[in-house]
Protein backbone atom coordinates (compact mmCIF):
# COMPACT_ATOMS: atom_id res chain seq x y z
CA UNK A 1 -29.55 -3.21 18.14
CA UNK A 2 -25.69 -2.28 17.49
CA UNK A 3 -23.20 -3.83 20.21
CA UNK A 4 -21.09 -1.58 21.84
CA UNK A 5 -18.02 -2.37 19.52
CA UNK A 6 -19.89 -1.32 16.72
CA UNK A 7 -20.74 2.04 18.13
CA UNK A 8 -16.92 2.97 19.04
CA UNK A 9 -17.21 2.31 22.94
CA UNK A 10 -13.99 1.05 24.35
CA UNK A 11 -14.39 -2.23 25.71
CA UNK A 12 -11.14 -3.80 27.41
CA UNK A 13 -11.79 -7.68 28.93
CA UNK A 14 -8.92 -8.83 31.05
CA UNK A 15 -9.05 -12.02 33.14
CA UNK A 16 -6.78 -11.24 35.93
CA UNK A 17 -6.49 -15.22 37.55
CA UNK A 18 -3.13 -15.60 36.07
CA UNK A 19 -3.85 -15.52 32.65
CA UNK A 20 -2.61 -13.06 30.57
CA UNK A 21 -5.50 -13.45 27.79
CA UNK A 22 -6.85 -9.37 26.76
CA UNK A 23 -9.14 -8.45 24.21
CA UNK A 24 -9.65 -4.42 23.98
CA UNK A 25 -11.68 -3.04 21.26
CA UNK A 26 -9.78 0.38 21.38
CA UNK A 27 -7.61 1.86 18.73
CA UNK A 28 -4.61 2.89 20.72
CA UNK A 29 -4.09 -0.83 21.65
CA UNK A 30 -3.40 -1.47 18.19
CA UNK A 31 0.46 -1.07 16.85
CA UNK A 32 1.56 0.28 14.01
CA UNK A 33 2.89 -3.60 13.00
CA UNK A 34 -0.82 -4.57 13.44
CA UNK A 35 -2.11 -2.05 11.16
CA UNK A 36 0.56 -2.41 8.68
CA UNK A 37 -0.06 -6.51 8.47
CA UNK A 38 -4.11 -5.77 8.25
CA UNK A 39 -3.13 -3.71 5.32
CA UNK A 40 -1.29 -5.67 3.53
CA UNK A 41 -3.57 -8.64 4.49
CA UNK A 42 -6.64 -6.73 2.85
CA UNK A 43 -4.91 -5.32 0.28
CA UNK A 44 -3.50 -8.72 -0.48
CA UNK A 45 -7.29 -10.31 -0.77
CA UNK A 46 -8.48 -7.21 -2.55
CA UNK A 47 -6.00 -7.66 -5.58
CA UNK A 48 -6.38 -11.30 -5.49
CA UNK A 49 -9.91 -11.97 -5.87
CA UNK A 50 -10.47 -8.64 -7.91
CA UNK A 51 -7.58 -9.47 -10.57
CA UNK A 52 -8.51 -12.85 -10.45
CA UNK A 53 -12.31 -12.63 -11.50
CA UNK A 54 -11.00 -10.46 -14.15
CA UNK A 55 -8.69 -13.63 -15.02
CA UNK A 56 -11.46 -16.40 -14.57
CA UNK A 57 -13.73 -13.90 -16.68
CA UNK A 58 -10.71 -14.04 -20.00
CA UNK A 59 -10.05 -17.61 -19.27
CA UNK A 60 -13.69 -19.25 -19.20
CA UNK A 61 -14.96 -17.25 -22.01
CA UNK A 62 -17.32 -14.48 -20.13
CA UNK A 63 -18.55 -16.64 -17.82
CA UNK A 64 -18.55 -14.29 -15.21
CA UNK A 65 -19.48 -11.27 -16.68
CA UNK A 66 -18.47 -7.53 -16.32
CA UNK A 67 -21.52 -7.01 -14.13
CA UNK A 68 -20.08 -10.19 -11.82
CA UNK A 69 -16.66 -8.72 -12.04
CA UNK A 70 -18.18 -5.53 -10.64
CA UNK A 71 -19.80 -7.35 -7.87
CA UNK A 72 -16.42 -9.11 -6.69
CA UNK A 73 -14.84 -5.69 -6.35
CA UNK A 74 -17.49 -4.41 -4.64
CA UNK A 75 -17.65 -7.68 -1.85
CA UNK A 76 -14.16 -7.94 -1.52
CA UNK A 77 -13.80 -4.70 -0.19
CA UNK A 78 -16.64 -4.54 2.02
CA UNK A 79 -15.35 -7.83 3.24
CA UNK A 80 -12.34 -6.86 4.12
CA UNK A 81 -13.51 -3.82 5.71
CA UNK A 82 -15.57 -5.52 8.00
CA UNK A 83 -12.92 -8.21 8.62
CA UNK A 84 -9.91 -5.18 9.43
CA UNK A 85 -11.23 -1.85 9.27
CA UNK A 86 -11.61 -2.37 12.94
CA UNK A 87 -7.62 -2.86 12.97
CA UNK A 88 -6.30 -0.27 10.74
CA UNK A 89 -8.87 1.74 9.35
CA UNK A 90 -9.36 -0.36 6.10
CA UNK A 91 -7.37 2.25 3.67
CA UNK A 92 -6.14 -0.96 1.74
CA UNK A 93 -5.04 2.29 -0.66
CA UNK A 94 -2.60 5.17 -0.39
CA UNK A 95 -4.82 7.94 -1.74
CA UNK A 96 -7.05 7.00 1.20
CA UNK A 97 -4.66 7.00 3.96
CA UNK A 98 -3.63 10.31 2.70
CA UNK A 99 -7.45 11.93 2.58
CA UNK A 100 -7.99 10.79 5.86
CA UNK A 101 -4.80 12.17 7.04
CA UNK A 102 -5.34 15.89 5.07
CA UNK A 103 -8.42 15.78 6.99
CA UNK A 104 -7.09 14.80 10.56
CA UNK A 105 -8.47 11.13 10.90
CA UNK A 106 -4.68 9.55 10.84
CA UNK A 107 -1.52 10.92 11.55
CA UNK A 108 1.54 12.07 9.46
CA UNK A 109 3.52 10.51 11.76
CA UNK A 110 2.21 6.61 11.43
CA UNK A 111 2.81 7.62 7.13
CA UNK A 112 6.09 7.98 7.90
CA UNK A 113 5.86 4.57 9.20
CA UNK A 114 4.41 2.85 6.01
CA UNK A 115 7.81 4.87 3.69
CA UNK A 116 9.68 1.37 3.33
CA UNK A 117 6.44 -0.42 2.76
CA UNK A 118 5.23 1.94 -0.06
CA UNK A 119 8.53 2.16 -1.40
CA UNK A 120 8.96 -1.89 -1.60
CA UNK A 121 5.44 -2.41 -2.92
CA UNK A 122 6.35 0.20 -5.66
CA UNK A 123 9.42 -1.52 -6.50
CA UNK A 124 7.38 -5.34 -6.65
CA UNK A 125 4.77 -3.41 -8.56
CA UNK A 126 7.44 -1.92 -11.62
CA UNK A 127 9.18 -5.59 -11.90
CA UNK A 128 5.69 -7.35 -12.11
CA UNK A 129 4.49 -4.96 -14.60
CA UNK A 130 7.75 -3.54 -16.32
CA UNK A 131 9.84 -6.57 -16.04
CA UNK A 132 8.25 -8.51 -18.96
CA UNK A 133 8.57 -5.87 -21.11
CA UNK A 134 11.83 -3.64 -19.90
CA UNK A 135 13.71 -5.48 -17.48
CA UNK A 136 12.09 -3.39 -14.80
CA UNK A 137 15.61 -1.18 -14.09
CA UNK A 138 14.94 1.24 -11.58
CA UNK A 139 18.40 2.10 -11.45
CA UNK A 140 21.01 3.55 -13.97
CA UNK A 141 23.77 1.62 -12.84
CA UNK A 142 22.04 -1.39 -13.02
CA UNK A 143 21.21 -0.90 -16.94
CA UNK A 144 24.86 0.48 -17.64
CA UNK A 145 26.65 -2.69 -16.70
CA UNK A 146 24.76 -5.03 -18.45
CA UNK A 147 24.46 -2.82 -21.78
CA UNK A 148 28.35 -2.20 -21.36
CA UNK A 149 28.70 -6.38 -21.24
CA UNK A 150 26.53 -6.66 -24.05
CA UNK A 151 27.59 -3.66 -26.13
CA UNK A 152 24.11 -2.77 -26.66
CA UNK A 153 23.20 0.96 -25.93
CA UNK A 154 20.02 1.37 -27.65
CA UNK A 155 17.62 2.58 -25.59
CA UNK A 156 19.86 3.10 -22.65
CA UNK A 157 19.46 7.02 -21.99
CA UNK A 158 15.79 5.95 -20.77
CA UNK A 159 17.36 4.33 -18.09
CA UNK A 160 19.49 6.58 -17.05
CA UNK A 161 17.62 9.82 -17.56
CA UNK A 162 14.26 8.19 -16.21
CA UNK A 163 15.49 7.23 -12.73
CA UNK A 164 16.99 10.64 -12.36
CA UNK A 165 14.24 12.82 -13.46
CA UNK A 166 11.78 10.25 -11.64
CA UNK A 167 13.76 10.99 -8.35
CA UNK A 168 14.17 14.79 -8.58
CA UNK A 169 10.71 15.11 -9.31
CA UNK A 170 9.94 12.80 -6.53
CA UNK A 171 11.86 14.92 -4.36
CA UNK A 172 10.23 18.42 -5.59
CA UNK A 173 6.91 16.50 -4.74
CA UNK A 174 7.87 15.98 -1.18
CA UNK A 175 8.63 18.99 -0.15
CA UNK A 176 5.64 20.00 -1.54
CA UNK A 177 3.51 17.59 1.13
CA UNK A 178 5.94 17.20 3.60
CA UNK A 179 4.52 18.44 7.17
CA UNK A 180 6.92 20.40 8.32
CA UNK A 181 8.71 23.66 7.47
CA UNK A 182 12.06 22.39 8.46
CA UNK A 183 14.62 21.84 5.48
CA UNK A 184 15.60 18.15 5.09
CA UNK A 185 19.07 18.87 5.20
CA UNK A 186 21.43 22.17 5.59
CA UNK A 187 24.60 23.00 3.55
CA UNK A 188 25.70 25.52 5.51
């Protein structure tokens, strides 16, 4: 038999004898902080014990298996979504907070919320990956100083045309998803 949390009923407890202890089960008590912590929590435990089966697998010769690797996935995020989805939804990924919000089940508005957090995350994500091999330079001034130090320009028009045609693009793609008609700016 399901308990009432698990079949979406709204159950707020309050103990009114001075104390100011309150556990509601209900979605609107829930800030956007909240939600953004859960995420990052899940997402956090998701890449961890995913990446790092894949890493146990390559260190001790197979001994979990692609078929054990599989399963880790799998229980990490069902874990999680049982542990948080009751918090934030349990998107722990970007395409899925953006289905559920083309099809009304979260709102633009909290997206706008998660900008810096995306944005950050993206930023971590290029020097982790990029910064072994590149440097990671997201931005042209960045690589022209240290090129102009070093008198070493080969290579250095990636760095400046990247970022630029990156942001442009970025910026087409916006305005293409953005949910509102308004203009971003006027130059009238």
């Amino acid at each position: 038999m399901a308990t009432n949390i698990e079949e979406g009923i709204n159950i707020c407890i309050s103990q009114s004898n001075n104390s100011s202890t309150r556990f509601c089960s209900s979605p609107s008590v829930v800030t956007v902080a909240q939600k953004l912590i859960a995420e990052v929590i899940g997402t956090y435990f998701i890449i961890f014990a995913g990446c790092g089966s894949v890493a146990v697998n390559k260190l001790y010769n197979g001994s979990i298996t692609f078929p054990g690797i599989c399963v880790t996935w799998g229980l990490i995020v069902m874990v999680m979504i049982y542990s948080l989805g009751h918090v934030s939804g349990a998107h722990f990924n970007p395409a899925v907070t953006i289905t559920f919000t083309i099809f009304r089940r979260f709102s633009w508005k909290l997206i706008g919320h998660l900008g810096g957090l995306a944005i950050g995350m993206t930023i971590i994500l290029n020097v982790f990956v990029a910064g072994p091999i590149s440097g990671a330079s997201m931005n042209p001034a960045r690589s022209i100083g240290p090129a102009i130090v070093k008198q070493v320009y080969k290579g250095l028009w990636v760095y400046i045309v990247g970022p630029l045609i990156g942001t442009v693009a970025g910026a087409f793609v916006y305005n293409l998803i953005r949910s509102t008609d308004k203009p971003i700016s006027s130059t009238s």
